[in-house]
Protein backbone atom coordinates (compact mmCIF):
# COMPACT_ATOMS: atom_id res chain seq x y z
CA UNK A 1 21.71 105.36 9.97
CA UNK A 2 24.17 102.14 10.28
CA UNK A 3 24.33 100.48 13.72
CA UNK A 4 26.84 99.07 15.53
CA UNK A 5 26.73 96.22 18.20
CA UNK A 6 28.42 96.96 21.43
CA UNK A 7 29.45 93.77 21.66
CA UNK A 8 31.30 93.28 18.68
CA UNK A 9 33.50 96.68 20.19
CA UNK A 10 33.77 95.48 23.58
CA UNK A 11 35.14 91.43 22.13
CA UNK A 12 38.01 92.51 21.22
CA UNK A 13 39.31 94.99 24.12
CA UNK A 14 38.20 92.01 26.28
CA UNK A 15 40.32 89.35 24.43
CA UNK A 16 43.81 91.96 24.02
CA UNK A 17 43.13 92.71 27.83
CA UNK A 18 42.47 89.11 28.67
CA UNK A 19 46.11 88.56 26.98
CA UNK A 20 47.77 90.84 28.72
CA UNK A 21 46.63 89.42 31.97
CA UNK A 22 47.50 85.98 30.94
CA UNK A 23 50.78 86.92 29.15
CA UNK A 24 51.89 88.88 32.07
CA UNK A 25 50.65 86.02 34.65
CA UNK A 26 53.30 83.47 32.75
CA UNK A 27 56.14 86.24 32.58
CA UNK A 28 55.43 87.02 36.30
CA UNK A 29 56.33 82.65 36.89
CA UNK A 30 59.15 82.35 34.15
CA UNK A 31 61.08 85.20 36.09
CA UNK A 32 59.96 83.77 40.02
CA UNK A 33 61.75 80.13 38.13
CA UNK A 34 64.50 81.79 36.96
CA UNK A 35 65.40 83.58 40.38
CA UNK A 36 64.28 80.10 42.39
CA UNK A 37 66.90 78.09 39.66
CA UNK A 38 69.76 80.48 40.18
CA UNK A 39 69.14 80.03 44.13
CA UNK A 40 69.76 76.41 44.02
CA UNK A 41 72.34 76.67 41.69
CA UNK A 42 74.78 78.65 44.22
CA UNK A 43 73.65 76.37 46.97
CA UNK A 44 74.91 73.37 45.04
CA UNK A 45 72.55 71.86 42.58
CA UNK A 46 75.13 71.82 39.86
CA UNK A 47 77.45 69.63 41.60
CA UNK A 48 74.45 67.58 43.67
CA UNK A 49 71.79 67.51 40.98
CA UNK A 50 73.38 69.20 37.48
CA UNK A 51 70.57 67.05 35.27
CA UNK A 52 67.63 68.30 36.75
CA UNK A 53 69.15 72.03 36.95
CA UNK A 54 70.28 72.11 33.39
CA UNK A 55 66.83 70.23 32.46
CA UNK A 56 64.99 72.86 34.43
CA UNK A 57 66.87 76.22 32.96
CA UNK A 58 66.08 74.21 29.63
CA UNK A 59 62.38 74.09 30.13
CA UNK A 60 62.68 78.14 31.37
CA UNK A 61 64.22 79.52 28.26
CA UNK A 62 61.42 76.94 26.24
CA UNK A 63 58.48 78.63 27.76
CA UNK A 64 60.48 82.38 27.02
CA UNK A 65 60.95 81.21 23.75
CA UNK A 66 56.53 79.97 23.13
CA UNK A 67 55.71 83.31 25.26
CA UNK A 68 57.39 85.71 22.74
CA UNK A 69 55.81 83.55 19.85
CA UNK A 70 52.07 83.92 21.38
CA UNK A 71 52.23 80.69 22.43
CA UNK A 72 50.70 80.77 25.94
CA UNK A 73 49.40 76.83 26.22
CA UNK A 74 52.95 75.71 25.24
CA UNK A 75 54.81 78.06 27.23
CA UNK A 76 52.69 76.90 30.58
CA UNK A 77 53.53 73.05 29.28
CA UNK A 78 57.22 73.86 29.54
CA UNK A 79 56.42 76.01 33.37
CA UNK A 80 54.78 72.69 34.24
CA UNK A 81 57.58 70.60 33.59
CA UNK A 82 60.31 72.46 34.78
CA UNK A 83 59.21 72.68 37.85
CA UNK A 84 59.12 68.75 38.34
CA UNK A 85 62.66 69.50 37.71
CA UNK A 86 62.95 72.56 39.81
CA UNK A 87 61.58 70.77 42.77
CA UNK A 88 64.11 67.80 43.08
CA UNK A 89 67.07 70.17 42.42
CA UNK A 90 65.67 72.67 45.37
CA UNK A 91 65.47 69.55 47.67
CA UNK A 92 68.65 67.97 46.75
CA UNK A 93 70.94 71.19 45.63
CA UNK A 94 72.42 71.34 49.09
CA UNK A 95 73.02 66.85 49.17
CA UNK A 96 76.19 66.60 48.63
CA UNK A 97 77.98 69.81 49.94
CA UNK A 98 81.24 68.94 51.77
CA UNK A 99 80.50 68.31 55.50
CA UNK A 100 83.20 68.31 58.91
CA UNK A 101 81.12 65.76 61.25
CA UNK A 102 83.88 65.80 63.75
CA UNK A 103 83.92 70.19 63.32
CA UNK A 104 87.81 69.81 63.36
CA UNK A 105 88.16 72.11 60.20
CA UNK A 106 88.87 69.47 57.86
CA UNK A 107 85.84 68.51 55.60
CA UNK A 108 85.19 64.61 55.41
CA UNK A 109 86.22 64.24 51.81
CA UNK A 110 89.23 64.83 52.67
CA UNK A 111 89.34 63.73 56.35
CA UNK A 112 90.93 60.31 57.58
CA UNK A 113 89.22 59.74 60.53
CA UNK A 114 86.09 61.70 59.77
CA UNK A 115 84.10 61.33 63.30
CA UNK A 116 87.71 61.89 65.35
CA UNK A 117 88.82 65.20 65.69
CA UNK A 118 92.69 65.82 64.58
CA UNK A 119 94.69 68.54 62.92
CA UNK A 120 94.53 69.14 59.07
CA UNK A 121 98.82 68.59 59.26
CA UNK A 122 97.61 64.26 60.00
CA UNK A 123 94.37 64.67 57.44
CA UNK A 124 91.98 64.87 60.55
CA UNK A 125 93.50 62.22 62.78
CA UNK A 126 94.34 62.56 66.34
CA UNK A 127 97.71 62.11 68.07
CA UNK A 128 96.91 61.24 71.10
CA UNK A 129 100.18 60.46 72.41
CA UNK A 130 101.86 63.37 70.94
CA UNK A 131 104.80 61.76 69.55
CA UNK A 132 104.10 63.34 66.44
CA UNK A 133 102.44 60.08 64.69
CA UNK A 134 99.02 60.06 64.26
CA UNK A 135 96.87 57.51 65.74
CA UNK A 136 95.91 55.57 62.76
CA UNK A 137 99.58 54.33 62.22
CA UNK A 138 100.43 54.46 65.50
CA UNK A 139 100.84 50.99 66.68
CA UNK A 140 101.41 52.23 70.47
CA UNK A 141 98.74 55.41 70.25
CA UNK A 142 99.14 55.80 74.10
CA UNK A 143 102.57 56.22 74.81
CA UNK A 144 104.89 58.44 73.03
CA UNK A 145 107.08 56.57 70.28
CA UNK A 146 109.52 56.53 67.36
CA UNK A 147 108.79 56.24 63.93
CA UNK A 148 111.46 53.81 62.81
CA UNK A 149 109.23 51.40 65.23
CA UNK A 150 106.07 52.35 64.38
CA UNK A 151 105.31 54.57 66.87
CA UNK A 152 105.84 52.83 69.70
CA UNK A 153 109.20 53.09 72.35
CA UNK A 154 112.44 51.29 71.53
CA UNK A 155 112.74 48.08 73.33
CA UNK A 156 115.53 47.05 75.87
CA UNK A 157 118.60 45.72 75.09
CA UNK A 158 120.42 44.28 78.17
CA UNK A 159 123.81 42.44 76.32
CA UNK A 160 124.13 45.40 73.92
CA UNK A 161 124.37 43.72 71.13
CA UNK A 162 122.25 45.70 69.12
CA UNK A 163 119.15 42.88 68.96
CA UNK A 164 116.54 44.05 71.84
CA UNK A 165 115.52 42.07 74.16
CA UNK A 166 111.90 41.13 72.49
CA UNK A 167 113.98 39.90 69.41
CA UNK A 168 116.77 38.18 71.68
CA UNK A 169 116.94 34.60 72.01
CA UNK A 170 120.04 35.33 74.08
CA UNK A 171 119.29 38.42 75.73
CA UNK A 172 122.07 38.21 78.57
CA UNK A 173 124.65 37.10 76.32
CA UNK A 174 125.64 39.10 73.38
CA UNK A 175 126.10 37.61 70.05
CA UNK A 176 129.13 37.10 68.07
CA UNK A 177 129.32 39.07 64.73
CA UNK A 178 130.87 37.19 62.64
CA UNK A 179 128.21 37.08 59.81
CA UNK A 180 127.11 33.63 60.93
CA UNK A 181 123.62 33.51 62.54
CA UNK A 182 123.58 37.08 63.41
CA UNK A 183 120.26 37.58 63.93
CA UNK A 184 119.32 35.25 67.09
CA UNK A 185 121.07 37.15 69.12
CA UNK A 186 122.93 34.64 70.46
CA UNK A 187 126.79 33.69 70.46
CA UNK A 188 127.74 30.80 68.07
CA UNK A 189 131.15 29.52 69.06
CA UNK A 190 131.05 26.38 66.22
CA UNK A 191 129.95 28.11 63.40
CA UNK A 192 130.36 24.74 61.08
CA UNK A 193 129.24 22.44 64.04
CA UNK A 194 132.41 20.04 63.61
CA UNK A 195 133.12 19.90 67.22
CA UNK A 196 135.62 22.58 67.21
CA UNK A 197 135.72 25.61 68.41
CA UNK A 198 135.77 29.02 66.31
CA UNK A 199 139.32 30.60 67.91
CA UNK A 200 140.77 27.52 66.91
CA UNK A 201 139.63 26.57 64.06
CA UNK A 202 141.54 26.87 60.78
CA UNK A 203 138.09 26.47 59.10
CA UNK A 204 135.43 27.91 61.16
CA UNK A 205 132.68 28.07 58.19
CA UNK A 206 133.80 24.48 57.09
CA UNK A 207 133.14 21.27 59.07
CA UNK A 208 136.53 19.31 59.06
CA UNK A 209 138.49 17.17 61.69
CA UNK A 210 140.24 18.08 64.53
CA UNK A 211 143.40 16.18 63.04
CA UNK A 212 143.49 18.71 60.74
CA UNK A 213 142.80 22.02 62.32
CA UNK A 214 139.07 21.55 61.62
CA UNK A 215 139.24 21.98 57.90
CA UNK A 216 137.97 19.60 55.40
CA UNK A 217 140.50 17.06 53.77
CA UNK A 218 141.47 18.31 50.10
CA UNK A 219 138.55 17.18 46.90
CA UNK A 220 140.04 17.91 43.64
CA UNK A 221 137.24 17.24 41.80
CA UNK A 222 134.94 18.90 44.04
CA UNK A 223 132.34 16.44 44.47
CA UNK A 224 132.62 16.16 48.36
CA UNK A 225 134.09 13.27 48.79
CA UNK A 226 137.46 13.77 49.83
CA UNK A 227 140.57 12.62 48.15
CA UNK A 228 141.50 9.86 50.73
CA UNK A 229 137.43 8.00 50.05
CA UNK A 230 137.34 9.04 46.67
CA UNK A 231 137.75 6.33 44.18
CA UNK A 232 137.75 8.77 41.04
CA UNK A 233 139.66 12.11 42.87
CA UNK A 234 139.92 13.85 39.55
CA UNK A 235 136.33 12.73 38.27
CA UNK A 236 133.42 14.28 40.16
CA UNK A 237 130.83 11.72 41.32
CA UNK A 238 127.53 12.52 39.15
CA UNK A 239 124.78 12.79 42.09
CA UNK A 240 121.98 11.02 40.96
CA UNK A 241 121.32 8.94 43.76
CA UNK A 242 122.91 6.06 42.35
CA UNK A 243 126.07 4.69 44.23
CA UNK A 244 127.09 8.25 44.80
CA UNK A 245 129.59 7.22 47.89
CA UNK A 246 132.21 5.69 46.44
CA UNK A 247 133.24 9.31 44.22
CA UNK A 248 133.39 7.98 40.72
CA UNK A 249 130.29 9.14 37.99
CA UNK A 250 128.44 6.35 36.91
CA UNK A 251 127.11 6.74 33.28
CA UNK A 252 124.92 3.97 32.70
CA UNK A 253 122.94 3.29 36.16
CA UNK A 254 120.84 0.32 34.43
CA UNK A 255 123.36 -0.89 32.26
CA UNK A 256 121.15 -0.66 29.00
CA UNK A 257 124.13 0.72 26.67
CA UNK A 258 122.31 4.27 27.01
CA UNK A 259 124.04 7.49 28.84
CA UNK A 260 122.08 8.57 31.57
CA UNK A 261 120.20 12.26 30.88
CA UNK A 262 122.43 14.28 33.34
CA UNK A 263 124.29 17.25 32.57
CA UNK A 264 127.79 15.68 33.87
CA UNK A 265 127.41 12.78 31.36
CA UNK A 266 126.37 14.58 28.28
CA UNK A 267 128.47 17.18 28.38
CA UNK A 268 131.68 14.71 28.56
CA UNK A 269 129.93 11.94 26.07
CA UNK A 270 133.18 11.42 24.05
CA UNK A 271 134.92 10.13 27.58
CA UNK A 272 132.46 7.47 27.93
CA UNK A 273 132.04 5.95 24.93
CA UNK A 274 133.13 2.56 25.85
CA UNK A 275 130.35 2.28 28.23
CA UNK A 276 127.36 3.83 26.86
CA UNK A 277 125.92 6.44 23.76
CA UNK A 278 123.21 8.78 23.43
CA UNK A 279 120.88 9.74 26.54
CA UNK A 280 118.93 7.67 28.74
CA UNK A 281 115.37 8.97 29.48
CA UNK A 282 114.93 6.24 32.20
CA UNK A 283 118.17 5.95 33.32
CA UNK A 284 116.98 3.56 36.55
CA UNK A 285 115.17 1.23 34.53
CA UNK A 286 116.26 -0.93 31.75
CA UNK A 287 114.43 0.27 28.07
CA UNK A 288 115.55 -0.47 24.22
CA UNK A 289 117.38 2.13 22.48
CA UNK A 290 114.39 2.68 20.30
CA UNK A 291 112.51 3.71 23.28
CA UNK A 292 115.36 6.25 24.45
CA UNK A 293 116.09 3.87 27.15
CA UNK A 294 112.87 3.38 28.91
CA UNK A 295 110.27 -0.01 28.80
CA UNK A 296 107.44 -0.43 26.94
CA UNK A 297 104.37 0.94 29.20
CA UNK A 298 100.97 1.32 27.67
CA UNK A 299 98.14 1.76 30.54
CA UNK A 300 95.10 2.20 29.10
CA UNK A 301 96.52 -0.48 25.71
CA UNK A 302 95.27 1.97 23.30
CA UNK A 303 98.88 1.17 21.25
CA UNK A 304 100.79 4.33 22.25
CA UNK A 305 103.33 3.96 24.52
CA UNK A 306 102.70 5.53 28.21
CA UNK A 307 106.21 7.56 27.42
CA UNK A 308 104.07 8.95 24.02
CA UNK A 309 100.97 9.08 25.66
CA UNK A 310 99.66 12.22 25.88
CA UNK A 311 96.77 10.58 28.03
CA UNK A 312 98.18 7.54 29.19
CA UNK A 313 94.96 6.96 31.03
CA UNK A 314 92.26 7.11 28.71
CA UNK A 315 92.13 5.24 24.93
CA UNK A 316 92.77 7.16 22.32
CA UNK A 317 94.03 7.44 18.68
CA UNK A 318 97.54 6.90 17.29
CA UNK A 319 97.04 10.13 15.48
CA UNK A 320 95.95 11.70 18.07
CA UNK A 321 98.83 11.22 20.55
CA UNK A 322 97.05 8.20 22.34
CA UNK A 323 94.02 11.08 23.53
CA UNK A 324 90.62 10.69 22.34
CA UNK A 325 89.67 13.56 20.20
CA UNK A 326 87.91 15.89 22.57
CA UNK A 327 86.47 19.17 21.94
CA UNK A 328 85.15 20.11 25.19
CA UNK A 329 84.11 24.44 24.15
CA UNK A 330 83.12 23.47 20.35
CA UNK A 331 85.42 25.74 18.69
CA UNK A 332 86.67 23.07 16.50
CA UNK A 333 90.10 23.20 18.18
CA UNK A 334 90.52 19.38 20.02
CA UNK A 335 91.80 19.74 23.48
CA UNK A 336 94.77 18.48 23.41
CA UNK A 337 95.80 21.39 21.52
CA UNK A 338 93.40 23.68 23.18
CA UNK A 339 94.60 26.03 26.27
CA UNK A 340 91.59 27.05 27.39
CA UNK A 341 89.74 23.92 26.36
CA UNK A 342 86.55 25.21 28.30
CA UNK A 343 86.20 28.79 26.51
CA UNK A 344 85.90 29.08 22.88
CA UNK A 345 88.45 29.98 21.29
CA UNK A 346 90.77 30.88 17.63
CA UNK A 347 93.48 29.23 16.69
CA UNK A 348 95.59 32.30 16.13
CA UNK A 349 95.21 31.92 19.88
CA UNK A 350 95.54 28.26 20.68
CA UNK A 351 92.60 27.90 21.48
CA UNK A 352 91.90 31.06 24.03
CA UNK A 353 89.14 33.93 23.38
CA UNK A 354 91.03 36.62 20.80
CA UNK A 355 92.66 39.13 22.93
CA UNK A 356 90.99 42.65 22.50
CA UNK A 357 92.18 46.04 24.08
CA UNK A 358 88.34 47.41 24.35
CA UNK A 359 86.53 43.83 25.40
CA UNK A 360 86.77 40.27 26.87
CA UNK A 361 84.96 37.01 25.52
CA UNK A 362 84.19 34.45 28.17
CA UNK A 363 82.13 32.05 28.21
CA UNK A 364 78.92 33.47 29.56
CA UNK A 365 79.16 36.98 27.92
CA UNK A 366 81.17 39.64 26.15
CA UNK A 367 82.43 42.17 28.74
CA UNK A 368 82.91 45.58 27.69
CA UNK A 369 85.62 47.60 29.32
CA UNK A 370 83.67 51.14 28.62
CA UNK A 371 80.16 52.54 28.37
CA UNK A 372 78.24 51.98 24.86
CA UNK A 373 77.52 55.44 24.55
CA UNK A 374 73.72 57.32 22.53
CA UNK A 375 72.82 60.51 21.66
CA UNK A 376 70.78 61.65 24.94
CA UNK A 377 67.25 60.05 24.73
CA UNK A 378 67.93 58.27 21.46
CA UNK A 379 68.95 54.81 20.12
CA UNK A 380 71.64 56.61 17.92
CA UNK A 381 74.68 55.16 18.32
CA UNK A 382 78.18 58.03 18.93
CA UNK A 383 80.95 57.20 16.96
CA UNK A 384 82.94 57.08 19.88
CA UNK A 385 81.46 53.61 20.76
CA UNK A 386 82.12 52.45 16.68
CA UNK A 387 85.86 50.80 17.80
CA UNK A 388 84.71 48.61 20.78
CA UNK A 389 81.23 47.55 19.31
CA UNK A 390 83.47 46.86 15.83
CA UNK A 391 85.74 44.71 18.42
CA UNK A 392 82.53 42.87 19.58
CA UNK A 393 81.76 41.79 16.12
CA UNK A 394 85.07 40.87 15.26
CA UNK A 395 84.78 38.45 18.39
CA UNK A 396 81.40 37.01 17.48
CA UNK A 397 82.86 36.16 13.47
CA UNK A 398 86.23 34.95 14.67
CA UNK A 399 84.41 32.18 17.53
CA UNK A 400 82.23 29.85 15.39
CA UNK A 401 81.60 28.12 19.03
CA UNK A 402 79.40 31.17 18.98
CA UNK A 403 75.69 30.35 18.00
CA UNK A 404 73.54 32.88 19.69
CA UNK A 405 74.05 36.42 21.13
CA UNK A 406 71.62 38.40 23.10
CA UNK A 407 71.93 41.82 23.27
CA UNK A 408 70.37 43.78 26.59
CA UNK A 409 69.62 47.18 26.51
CA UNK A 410 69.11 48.60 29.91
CA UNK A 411 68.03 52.02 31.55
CA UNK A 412 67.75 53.70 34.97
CA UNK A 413 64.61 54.24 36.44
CA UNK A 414 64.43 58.07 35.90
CA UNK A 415 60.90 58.58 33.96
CA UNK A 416 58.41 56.39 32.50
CA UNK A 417 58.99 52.75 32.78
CA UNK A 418 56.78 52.08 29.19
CA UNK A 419 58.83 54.85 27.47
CA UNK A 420 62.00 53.29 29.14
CA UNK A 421 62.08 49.81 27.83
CA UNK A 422 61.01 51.32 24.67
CA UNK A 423 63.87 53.48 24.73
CA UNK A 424 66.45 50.20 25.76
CA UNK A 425 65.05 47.90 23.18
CA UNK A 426 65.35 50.78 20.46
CA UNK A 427 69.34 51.26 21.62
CA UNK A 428 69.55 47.08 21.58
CA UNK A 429 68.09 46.81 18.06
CA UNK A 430 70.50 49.94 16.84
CA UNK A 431 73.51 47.75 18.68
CA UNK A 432 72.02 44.93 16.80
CA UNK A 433 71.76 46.55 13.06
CA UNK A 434 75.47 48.01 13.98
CA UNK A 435 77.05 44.46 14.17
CA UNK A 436 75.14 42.98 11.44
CA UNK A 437 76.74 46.07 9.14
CA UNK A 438 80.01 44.77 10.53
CA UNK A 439 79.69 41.54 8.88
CA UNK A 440 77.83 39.17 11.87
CA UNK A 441 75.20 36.80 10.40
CA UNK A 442 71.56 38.46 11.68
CA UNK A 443 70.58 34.81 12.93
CA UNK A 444 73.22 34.99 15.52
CA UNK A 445 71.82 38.26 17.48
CA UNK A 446 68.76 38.80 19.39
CA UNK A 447 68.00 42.52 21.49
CA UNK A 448 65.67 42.41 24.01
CA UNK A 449 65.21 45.71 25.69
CA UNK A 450 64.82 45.39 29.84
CA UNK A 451 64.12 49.23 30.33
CA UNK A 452 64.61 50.12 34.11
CA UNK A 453 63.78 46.08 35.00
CA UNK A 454 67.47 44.91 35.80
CA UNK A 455 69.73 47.33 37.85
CA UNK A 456 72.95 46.60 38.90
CA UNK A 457 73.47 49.76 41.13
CA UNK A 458 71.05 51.56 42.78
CA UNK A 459 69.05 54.16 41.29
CA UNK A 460 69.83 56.76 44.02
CA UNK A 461 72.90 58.18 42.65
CA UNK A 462 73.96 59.61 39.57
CA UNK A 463 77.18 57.17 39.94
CA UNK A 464 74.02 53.96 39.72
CA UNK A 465 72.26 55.81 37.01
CA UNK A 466 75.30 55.64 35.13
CA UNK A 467 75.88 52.21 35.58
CA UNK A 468 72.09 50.86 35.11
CA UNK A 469 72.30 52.39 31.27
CA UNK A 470 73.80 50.11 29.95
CA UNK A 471 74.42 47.48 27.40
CA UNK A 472 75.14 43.32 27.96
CA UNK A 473 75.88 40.62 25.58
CA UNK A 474 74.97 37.26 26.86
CA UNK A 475 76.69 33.99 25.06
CA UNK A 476 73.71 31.69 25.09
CA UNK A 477 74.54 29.31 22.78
C-alpha cells in the first residue's frame, strides 16, 4: 500500500485559497480607487488638479491590468502609487471651483468688484447712486449723474453760452462765437489785437491800421513786409535771419561767391548768378568753394576736417572718416557702421542681432518666444520645437561675437530632486546634440542641467510648473 502525505494535499488548497483571498483583497481596493477617483473628478479635480487625476486613473487601470496577469506584487506597486496621486487630487479637486465672496450671484471670475455686491447687468458692481452707472466709472458715485460727464451732474452755466461755469473764464459774460478763442468762454472784441475793434474792422482776423480800416497794407510777394517798407515788393525776403527787414532775399549772407542752402535761393539759382553759384553749407561764415562754403575746422587735428569728421572729437583715421576704428560688441562690424554697436550683430543687419520670428539675441541670452517642448518624462525633443531651436542655431553661426553658449535645462519641483536634474541635464544635452546637427561648432555649447534648483514662478500652480520647465541660453562669452 502507497502513502500519501497530508501535507502535500492540503499545500496546494492552502496556496489557491490564499490567492483568492489576496486576489480578491486587491480587487476589493482597485474598485474603492476607482469610485474615490470618479468622486473627485465631478467635484473638480480635472479642472483643479487634471495631472494627478489622469496619473491616478493611470496607475488604476495598471494594477487591473498586473491583477488579471497574476501579478499581485506589481499590481499593489501601482495601488501604492496611485494613491499618492489620489490623495492630492481629493484635497485639491474642489481648489479652484468658481466662488461669489460678495454672494451677489455673480461668481468672482467674472465679477468686477468681487467683495462689493452689484447686479450681474454692471459685472458685480454697485450703483450706489442709481443713475444707472456703476460705481467703478462713476466719478460722482453719490449723487445721481449723466454719462456724457462721467457720471456726475451737469455743471452751471450762468451767461449761456454753452461753456459751464467750472470751464468759464468769463462766466457772467458770454463769449462771442466767431471761431476765434471759443473755448475761454470769454468775449474777444479784437480778435487780431490791432487796436480795433471787431464791428469795425474790415480785417478782424488780420492786424492792420486804423488808417486803413484795420487791414494790413497790400505784400505782393508775400513775405510780410508790406509794399510801402519793402525794398524788393515782387521778391520775397528769404528769412534766414540775415537782414530780413529791409524785404529783399539776400543770396550770399557771407559774401564767399557761394548761394546760401535755402530753398528760396536754390530753387531760383539761374536769377542769381551774378552774385553767387552752387550752395553754401555755412552760409554765415566765410569757407572756400572746395569746402562747400564753410572754414577749415579740425578739433581733435587728426587731418579730417570737423565738417568730414565723423568724430570730430576724438583722432582717428582718414579712412576711417576721422573715427578711430572701434569695435565695441566684437562682431567684426566697426562702430561707426554699427547700429547697435553694443550687441553683436550681422551685417545683413548693420550691425543689429538677425531678426527672428520664433527668438531674440541680446546680449546676455537668447530669448525664446515659446516653450521647448519633450516627450513627457523624456529628453526627446517634439518636432514642434525643430523651427525655433533651428532659429537658435542659425543665430549662434550667423554672430561670430558668439564664443560660448550655455544651455540650462530646468524642471519644477514635482518628484525627486536627483531624478530631476537628471532629467534637465538629459533635455540640455538633447538641446545641445540638436544644434550641433544644425551645423554649430560643439566647442561653442555647454548644458548644464539645474533640475528643480532655479524657479522663476512658484511651484504652487500648474501656471509656475509650466514656467519652471524650461530651457535658457546664456551668452557668456
Amino acid at each position: 500500500m502507497r502513502y500519501v502525505s497530508l501535507g502535500s494535499v492540503l499545500l496546494p488548497v492552502v496556496l489557491v485559497f490564499f490567492s483568492c483571498v489576496t486576489g480578491e483583497k486587491i480587487q476589493n481596493e482597485i474598485n474603492v480607487e476607482k469610485s474615490r477617483l470618479a468622486v473627485d473628478d465631478k467635484r473638480g479635480a480635472r479642472i483643479c488638479v487634471p495631472y494627478d487625476l489622469a496619473m491616478a486613473r493611470v496607475e488604476v487601470v495598471s494594477a487591473q491590468a498586473e491583477l488579471d496577469a497574476g501579478n499581485y506584487h506589481l499590481a499593489e506597486e501601482h495601488l501604492l502609487r496611485e494613491k499618492g496621486f489620489a490623495e492630492r487630487a481629493t484635497k485639491l479637486a474642489d481648489s479652484c471651483i468658481p466662488r461669489d465672496r460678495d454672494e451677489d450671484g455673480v461668481e468672482d471670475s467674472a465679477d468686477k468688484c468681487p467683495t462689493q455686491p452689484g447686479p450681474a447687468q454692471f459685472e458685480g458692481c454697485p450703483d450706489t447712486d442709481g443713475d444707472g452707472i456703476p460705481d467703478r466709472d462713476d466719478r460722482c458715485p453719490l449723487v445721481p449723474g449723466i454719462r456724457e460727464l462721467g457720471g456726475c451732474a451737469p455743471a452751471a452755466d450762468t451767461d449761456g453760452d454753452g461753456i459751464p461755469d467750472n470751464k468759464d473764464r468769463c462766466p457772467f459774460d458770454a463769449e462771442d462765437k466767431d471761431n476765434f478763442q471759443d473755448e475761454d468762454g470769454c468775449p474777444d472784441t479784437d480778435n487780431d489785437k490791432d487796436g480795433i475793434v471787431d464791428e469795425i474792422d474790415k480785417c478782424p482776423d488780420q492786424p492792420g491800421p486804423a488808417s486803413n480800416q484795420g487791414c494790413p497794407f497790400h505784400d505782393k510777394d508775400g513775405d510780410g513786409i508790406p509794399d510801402d517798407l519793402d525794398k524788393c515788393p515782387t521778391e520775397p525776403e528769404d528769412r534766414d535771419g540775415f537782414e530780413d527787414q529791409d524785404g529783399c532775399p539776400e543770396a550770399d549772407n557771407d559774401k564767399d561767391g557761394l548761394c546760401d542752402d535755402n530753398p528760396e535761393i536754390q530753387k531760383n539759382l539761374d536769377r542769381f548768378k551774378p552774385v553767387c553759384s552752387g550752395t553754401d553749407r555755412c552760409p554765415d561764415e566765410k569757407g572756400p568753394h572746395e569746402n562747400h562754403g564753410c572754414p577749415f575746422l579740425d578739433r581733435d587735428g587728426d587731418g579730417v576736417p570737423d565738417v568730414a569728421d565723423k568724430c570730430p572729437d576724438e583722432k582717428g583715421l582718414r579712412e576711417n572718416d576721422g573715427c578711430p576704428v572701434l569695435d565695441r560688441d566684437g562682431d567684426g562690424i566697426l562702430d561707426k557702421d554699427d547700429k547697435c554697436p553694443d550687441e553683436p550683430g550681422v551685417t545683413e543687419e548693420h550691425g543689429c542681432p538677425k531678426k527672428y520670428k520664433l527668438i531674440v539675441v541680446t546680449a546676455q541670452k537668447i530669448e525664446l518666444k515659446q516653450t521647448v517642448f519633450f516627450k513627457t518624462g523624456q529628453a526627446i525633443i517634439e518636432k514642434k520645437s525643430y523651427e525655433m531651436l533651428k532659429e537658435v542655431a542659425d543665430a549662434i553661426k550667423s554672430a561670430p561675437a558668439i564664443k560660448k553658449v550655455v544651455i540650462e535645462g530646468h524642471t519644477d519641483s514635482v518628484g525627486n530632486r536627483a531624478l530631476n536634474v537628471k532629467l534637465s541635464q538629459a533635455r540640455a544635452e538633447s538641446v545641445r546634440e540638436f544644434l550641433i546637427d544644425e551645423g554649430v561648432d560643439p566647442s561653442k555649447l555647454e548644458a548644464i542641467g539645474y533640475g528643480p534648483d532655479k524657479p522663476i514662478a512658484p511651484n504652487k500652480t500648474e501656471t509656475g510648473r509650466s514656467k519652471n520647465r524650461r530651457v535658457e541660453f546664456k551668452i557668456v562669452q
